[in-house]
C-alpha atoms as a PDB file:
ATOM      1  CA  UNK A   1       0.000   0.000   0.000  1.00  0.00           C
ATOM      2  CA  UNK A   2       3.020   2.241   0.954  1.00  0.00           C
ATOM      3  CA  UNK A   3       4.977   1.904  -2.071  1.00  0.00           C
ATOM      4  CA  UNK A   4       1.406   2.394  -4.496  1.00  0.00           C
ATOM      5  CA  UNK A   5       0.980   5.460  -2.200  1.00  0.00           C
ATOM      6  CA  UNK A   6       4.541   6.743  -2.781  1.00  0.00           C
ATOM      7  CA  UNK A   7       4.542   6.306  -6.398  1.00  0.00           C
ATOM      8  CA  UNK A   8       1.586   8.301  -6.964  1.00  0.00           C
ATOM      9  CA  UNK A   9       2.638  11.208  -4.936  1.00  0.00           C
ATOM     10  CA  UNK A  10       5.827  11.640  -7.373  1.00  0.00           C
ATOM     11  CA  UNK A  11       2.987  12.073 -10.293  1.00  0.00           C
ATOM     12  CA  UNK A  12       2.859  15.535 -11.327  1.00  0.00           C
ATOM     13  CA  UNK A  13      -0.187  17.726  -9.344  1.00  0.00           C
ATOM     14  CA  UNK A  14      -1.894  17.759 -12.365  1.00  0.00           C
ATOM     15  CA  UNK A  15      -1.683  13.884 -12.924  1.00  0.00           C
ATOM     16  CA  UNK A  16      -2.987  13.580  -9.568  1.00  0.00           C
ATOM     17  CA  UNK A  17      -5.860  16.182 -10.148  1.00  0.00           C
ATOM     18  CA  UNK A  18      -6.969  14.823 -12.938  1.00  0.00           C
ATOM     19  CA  UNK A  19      -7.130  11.225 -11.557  1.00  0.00           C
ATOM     20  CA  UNK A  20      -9.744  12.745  -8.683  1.00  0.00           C
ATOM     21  CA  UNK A  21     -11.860  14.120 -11.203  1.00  0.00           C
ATOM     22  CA  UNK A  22     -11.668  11.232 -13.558  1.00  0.00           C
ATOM     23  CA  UNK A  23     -12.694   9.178  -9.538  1.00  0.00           C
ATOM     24  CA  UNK A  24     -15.617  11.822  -9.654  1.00  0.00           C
ATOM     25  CA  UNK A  25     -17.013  11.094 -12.619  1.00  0.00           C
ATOM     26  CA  UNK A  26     -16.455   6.777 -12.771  1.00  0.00           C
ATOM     27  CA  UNK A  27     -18.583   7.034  -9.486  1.00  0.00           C
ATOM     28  CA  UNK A  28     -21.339   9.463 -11.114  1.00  0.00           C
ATOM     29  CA  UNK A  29     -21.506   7.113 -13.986  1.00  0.00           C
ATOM     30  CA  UNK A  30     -21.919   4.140 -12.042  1.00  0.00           C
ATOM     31  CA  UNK A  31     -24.563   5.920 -10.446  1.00  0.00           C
ATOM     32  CA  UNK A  32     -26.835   5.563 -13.267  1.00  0.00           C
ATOM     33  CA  UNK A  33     -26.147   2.535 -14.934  1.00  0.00           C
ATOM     34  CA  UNK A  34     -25.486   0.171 -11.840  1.00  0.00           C
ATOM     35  CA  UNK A  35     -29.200  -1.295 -10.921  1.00  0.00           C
ATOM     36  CA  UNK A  36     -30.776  -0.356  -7.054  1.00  0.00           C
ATOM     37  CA  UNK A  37     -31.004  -3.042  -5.000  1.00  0.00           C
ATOM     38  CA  UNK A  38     -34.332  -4.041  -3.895  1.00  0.00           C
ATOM     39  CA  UNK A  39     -34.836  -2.659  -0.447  1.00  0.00           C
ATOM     40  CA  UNK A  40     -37.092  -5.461   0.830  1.00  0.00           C
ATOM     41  CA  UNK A  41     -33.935  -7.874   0.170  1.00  0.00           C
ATOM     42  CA  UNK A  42     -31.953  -5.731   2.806  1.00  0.00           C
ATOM     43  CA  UNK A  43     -33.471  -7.341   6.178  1.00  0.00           C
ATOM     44  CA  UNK A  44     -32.831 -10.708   4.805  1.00  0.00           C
ATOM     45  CA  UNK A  45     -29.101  -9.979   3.384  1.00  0.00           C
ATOM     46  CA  UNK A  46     -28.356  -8.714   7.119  1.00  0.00           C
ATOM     47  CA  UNK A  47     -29.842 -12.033   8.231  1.00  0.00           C
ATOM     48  CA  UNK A  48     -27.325 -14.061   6.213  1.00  0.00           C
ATOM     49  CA  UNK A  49     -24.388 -12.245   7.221  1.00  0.00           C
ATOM     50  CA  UNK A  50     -25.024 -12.713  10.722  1.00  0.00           C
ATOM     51  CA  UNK A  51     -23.075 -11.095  13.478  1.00  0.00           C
ATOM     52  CA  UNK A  52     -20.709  -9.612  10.973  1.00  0.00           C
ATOM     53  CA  UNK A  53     -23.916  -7.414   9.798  1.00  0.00           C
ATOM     54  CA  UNK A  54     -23.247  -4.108  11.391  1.00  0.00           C
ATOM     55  CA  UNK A  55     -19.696  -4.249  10.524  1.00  0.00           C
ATOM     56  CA  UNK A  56     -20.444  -4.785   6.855  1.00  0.00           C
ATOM     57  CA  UNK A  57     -22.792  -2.333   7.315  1.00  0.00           C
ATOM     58  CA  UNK A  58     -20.187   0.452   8.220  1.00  0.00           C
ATOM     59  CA  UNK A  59     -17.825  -0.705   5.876  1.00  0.00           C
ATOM     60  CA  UNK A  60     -20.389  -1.380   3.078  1.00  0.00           C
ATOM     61  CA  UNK A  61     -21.888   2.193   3.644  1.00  0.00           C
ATOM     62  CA  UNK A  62     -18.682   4.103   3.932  1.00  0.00           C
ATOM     63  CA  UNK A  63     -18.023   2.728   0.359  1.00  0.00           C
ATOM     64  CA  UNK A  64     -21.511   3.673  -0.955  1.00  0.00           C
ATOM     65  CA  UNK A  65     -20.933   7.052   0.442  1.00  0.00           C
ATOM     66  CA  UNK A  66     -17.220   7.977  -1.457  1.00  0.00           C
ATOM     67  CA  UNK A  67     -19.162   6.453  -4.250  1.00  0.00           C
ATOM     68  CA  UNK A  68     -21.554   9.118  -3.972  1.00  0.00           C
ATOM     69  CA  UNK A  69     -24.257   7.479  -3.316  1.00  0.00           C
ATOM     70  CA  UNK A  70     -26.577   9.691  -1.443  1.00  0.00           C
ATOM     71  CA  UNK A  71     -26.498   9.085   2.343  1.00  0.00           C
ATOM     72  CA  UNK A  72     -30.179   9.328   2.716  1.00  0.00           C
ATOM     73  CA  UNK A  73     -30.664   5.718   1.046  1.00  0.00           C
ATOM     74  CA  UNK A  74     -27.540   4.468   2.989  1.00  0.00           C
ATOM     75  CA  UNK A  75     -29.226   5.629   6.192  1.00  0.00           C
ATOM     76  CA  UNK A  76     -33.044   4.535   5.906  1.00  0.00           C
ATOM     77  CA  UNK A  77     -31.760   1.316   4.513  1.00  0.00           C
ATOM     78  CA  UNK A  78     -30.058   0.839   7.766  1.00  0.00           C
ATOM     79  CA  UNK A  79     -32.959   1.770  10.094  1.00  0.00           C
ATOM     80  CA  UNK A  80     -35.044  -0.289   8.042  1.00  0.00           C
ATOM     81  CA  UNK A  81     -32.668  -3.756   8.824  1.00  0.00           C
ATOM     82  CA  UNK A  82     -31.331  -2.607  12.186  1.00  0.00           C
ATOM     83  CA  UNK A  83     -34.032  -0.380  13.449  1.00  0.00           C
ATOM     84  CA  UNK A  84     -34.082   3.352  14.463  1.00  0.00           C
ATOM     85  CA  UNK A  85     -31.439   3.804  16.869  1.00  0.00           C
ATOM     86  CA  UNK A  86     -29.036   1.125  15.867  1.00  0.00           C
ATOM     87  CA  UNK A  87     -29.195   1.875  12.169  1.00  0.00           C
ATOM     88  CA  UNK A  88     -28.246   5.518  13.019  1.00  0.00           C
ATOM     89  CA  UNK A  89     -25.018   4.685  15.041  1.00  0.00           C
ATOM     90  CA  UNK A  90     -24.195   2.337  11.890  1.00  0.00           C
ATOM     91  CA  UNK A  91     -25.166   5.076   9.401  1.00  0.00           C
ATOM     92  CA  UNK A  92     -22.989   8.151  11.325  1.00  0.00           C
ATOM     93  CA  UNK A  93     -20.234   5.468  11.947  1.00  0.00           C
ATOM     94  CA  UNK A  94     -20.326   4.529   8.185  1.00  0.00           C
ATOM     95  CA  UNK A  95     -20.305   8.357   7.543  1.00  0.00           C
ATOM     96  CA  UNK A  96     -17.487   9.410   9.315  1.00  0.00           C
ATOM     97  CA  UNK A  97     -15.325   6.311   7.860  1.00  0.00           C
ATOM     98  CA  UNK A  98     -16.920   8.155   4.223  1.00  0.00           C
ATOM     99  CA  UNK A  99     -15.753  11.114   5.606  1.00  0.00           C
ATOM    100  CA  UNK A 100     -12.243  10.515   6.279  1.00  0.00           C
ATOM    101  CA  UNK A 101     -11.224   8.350   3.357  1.00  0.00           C
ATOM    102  CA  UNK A 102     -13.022  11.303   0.598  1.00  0.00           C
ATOM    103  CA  UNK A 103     -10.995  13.895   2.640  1.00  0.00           C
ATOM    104  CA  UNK A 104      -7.625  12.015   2.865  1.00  0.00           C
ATOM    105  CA  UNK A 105      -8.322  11.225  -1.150  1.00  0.00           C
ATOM    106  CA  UNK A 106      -8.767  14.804  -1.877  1.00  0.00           C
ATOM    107  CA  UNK A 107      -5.991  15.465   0.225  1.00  0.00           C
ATOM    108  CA  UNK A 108      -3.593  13.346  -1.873  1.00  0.00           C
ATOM    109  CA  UNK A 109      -4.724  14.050  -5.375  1.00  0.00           C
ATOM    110  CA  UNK A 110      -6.052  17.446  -5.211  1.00  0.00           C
ATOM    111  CA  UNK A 111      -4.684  19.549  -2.256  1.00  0.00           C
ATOM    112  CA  UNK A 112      -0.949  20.610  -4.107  1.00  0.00           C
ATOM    113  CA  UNK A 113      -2.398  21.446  -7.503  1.00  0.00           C
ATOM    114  CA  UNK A 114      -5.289  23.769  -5.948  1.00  0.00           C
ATOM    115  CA  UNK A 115      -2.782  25.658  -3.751  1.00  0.00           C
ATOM    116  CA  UNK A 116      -0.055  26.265  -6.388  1.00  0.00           C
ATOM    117  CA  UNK A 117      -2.764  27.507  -8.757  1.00  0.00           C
ATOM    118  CA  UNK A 118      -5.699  29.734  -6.308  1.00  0.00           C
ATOM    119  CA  UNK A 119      -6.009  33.191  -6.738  1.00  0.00           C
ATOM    120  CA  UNK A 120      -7.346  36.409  -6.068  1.00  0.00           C
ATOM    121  CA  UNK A 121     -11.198  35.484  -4.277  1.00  0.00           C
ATOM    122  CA  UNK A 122     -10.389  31.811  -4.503  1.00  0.00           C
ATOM    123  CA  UNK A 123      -7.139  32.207  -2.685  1.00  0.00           C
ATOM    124  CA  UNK A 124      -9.339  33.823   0.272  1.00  0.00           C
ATOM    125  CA  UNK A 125     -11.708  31.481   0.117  1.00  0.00           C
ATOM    126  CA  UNK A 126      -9.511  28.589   0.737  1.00  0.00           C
ATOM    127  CA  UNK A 127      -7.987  30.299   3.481  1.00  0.00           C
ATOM    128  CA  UNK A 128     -11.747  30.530   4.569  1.00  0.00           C
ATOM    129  CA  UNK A 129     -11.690  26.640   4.675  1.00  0.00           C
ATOM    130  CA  UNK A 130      -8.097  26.878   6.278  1.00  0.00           C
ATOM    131  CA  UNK A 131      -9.699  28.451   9.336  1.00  0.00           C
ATOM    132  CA  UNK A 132     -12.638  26.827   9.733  1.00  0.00           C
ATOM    133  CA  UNK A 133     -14.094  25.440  13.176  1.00  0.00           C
ATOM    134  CA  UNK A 134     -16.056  22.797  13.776  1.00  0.00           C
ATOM    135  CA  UNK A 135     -18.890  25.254  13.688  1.00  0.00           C
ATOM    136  CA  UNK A 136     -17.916  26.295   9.946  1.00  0.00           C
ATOM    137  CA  UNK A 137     -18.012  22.707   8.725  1.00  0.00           C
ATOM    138  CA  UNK A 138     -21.272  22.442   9.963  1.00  0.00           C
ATOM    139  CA  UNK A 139     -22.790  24.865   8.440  1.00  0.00           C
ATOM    140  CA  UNK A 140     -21.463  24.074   5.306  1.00  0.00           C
ATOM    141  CA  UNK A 141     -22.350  20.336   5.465  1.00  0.00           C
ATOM    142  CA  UNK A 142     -26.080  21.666   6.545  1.00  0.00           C
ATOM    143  CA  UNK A 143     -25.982  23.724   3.069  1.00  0.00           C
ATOM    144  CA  UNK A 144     -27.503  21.449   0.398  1.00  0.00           C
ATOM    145  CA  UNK A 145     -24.657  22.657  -2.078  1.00  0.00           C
ATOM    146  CA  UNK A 146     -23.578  18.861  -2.630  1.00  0.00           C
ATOM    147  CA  UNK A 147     -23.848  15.272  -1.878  1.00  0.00           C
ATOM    148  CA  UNK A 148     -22.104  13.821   1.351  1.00  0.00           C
ATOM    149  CA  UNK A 149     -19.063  12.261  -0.770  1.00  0.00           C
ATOM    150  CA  UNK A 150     -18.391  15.182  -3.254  1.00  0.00           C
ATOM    151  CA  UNK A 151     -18.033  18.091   0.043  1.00  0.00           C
ATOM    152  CA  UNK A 152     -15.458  14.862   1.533  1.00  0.00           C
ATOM    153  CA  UNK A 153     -13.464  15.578  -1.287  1.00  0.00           C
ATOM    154  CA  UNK A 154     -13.298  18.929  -1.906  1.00  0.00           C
ATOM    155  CA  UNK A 155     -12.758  19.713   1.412  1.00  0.00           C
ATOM    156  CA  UNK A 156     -10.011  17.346   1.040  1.00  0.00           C
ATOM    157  CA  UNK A 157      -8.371  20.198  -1.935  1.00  0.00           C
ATOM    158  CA  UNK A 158      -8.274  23.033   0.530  1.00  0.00           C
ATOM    159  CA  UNK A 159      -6.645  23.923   3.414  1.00  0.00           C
ATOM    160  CA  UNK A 160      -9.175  22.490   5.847  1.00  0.00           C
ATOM    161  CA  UNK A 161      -7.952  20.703   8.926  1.00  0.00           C
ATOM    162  CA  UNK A 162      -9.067  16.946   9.025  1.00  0.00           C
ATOM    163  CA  UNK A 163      -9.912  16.656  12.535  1.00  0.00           C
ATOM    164  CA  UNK A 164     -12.284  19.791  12.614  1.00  0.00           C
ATOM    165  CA  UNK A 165     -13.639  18.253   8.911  1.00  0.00           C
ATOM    166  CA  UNK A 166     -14.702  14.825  10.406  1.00  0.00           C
ATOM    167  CA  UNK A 167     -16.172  16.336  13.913  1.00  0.00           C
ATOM    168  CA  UNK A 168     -18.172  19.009  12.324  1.00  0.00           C
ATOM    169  CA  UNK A 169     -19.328  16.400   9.368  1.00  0.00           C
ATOM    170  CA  UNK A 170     -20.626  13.745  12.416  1.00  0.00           C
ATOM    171  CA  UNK A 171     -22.522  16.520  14.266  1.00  0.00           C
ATOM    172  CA  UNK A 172     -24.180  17.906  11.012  1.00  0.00           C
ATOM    173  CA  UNK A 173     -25.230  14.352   9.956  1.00  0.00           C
ATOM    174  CA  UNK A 174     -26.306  13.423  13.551  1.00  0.00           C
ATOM    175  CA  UNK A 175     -30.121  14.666  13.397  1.00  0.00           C
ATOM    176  CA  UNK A 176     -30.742  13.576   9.815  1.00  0.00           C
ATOM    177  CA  UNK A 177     -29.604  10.329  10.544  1.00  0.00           C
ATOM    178  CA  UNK A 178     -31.898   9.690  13.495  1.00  0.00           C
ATOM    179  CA  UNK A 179     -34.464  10.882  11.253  1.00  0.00           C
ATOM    180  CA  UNK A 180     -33.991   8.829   8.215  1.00  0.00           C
ATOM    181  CA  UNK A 181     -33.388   5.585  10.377  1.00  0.00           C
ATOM    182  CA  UNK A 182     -36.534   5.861  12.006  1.00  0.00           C
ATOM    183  CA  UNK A 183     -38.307   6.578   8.810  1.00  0.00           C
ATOM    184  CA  UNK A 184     -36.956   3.490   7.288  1.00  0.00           C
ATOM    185  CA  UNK A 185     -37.291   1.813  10.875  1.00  0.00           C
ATOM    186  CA  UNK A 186     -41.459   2.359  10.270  1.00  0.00           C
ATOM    187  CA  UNK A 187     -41.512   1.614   6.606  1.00  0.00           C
ATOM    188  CA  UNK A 188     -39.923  -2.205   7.425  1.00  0.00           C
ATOM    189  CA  UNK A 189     -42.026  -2.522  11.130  1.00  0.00           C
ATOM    190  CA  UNK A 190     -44.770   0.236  11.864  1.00  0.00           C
ATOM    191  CA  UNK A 191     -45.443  -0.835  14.707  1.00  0.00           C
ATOM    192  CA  UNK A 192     -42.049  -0.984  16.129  1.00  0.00           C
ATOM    193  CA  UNK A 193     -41.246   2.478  16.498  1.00  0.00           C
ATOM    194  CA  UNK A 194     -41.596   4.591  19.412  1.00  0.00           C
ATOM    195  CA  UNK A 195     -41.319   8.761  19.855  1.00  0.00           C
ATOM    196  CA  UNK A 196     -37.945   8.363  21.309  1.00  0.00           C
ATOM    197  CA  UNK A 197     -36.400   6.875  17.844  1.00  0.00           C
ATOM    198  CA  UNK A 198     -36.883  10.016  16.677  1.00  0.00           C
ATOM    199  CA  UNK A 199     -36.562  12.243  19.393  1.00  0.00           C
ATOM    200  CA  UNK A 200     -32.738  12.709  19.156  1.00  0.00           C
ATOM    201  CA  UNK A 201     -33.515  13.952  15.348  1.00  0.00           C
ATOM    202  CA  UNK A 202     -35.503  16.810  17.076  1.00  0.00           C
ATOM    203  CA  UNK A 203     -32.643  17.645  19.631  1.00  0.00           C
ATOM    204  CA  UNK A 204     -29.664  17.602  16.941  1.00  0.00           C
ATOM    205  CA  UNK A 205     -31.540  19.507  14.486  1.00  0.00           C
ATOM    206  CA  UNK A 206     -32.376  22.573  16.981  1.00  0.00           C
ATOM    207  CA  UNK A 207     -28.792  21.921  18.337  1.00  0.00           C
ATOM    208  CA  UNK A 208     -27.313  22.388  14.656  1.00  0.00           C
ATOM    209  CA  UNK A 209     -28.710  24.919  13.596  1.00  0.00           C
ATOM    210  CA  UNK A 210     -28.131  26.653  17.072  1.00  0.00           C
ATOM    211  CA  UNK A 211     -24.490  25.960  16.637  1.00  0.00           C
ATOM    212  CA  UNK A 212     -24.721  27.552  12.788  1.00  0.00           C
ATOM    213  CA  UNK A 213     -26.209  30.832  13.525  1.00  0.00           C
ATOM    214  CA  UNK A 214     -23.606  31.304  16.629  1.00  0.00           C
ATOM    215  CA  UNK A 215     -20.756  30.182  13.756  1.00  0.00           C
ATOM    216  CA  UNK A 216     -22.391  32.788  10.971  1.00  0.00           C
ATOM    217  CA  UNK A 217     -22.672  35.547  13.727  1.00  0.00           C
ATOM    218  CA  UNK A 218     -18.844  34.741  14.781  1.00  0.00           C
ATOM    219  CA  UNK A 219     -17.577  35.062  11.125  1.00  0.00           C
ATOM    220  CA  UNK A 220     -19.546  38.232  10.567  1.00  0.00           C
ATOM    221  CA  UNK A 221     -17.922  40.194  13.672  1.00  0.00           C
ATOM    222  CA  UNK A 222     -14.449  39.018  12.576  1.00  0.00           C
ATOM    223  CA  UNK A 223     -15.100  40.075   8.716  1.00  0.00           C
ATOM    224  CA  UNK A 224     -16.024  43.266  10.572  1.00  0.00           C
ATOM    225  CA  UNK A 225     -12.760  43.473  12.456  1.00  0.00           C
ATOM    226  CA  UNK A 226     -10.650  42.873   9.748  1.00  0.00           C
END
C-alpha cells in the first residue's frame, strides 16, 4: 500500500488532479447505470451475514458514500434492517469512515495542484476553509450545495484541517440520521417504532442549527474586524 501510495505522490499535481476528477465522474456514472437493489432484500441480506452485519454495514456504507451514493438511502436502509437507533449509530459510523477516506483522497490528489494555482477570491476562500471550526463545517455540510461524498473531497483540496472536517461532518449528519433511520425503521415494522427513535432527530436539528447561527454571527464580527 506504501509503495502504491509513494509512487503516486511523485505524479505531477496535475496527474494527480486529474485522476480525482476522472474518480468523480467513474462514481457518477456508475450511479446511473449500476441497478438499485431491492430494499425489501436488505433485512434478509443482514440475516445471512449474521453477526458480521453491522460491521459490513459500516464498511459497506462508507463505500456507498465515497461512491456518492446519497447518504439518505444508505441511512433509511439501515434503520429499516437494524431499526431506528441502531441503524443511526451504523449510518454516522459509516459516515465518518466516508468522511475521512473522501478527505484524505482529496488530500492526496487534489490539495498541491489547488494551492499552487488559487487566486485572487479563490485564494481567500480557501484560506476561509483553512480556518474553519467545527462550527464552519457544519454549516457548510447543513448547506444542500452537494452530496455527502463530493463536500469529503473537496474539502479534502483546501486547506481544511481533518480533525475539525470529520467532527463538524458527524454533528451535522447526527439529526438527519436519526431521522432517516426511524423513517426506514417504520416503513420495514410500523409498529415498532416509538417517539424516542426520533426524538434525538428533534434535539440535533435545533442543536445544529443553534451551533450555525452562533458560527455565521462569529464570522460576521471578525469580517467586521478585519
Amino acid at each position: 500500500m506504501r509503495p502504491a501510495v509513494g509512487r503516486l505522490l511523485r505524479q505531477p499535481a496535475t496527474v494527480r488532479f486529474a485522476l480525482l476528477l476522472l474518480l468523480i465522474a467513474a462514481c457518477g456514472l456508475l450511479l446511473l447505470v449500476v441497478p438499485r437493489p431491492d430494499p425489501s432484500e436488505l433485512p434478509r441480506l443482514a440475516d445471512r451475514l449474521g453477526a458480521a452485519a453491522p460491521v459490513t454495514a459500516v464498511a459497506g456504507g462508507a463505500l456507498l458514500l465515497v461512491a456518492l451514493v446519497p447518504r439518505t438511502f444508505i441511512t433509511l436502509a439501515s434503520g429499516a434492517i437494524f431499526g431506528p437507533l441502531e441503524g443511526a449509530g451504523y449510518a454516522l459510523a459509516a459516515a465518518l469512515v466516508a468522511a475521512a477516506a473522501g478527505f484524505a483522497v482529496g488530500r492526496l490528489l487534489g490539495r498541491e495542484f489547488v494551492a499552487a494555482r488559487v487566486r485572487g477570491r479563490l485564494a481567500r476562500l480557501d484560506g476561509w476553509f483553512s480556518r474553519q471550526s467545527v462550527l464552519g463545517v457544519i454549516t457548510v455540510r447543513l448547506v444542500p450545495i452537494a452530496g455527502f461524498g463530493l463536500v469529503s473531497y473537496g474539502y479534502g483540496t483546501t486547506g481544511a484541517r481533518m480533525l475539525p472536517f470529520l467532527a463538524g461532518s458527524v454533528i451535522a449528519a447526527a439529526p438527519s440520521a436519526f431521522g432517516y433511520a426511524a423513517i426506514g425503521a417504520a416503513v420495514a415494522s410500523p409498529g415498532d417504532v416509538h417517539w424516542y427513535a426520533v426524538a434525538p432527530a428533534g434535539l440535533g436539528l435545533i442543536a445544529s442549527l443553534v451551533l450555525a447561527r452562533h458560527w455565521w454571527r462569529a464570522e460576521r464580527r471578525r469580517a467586521a474586524r478585519g
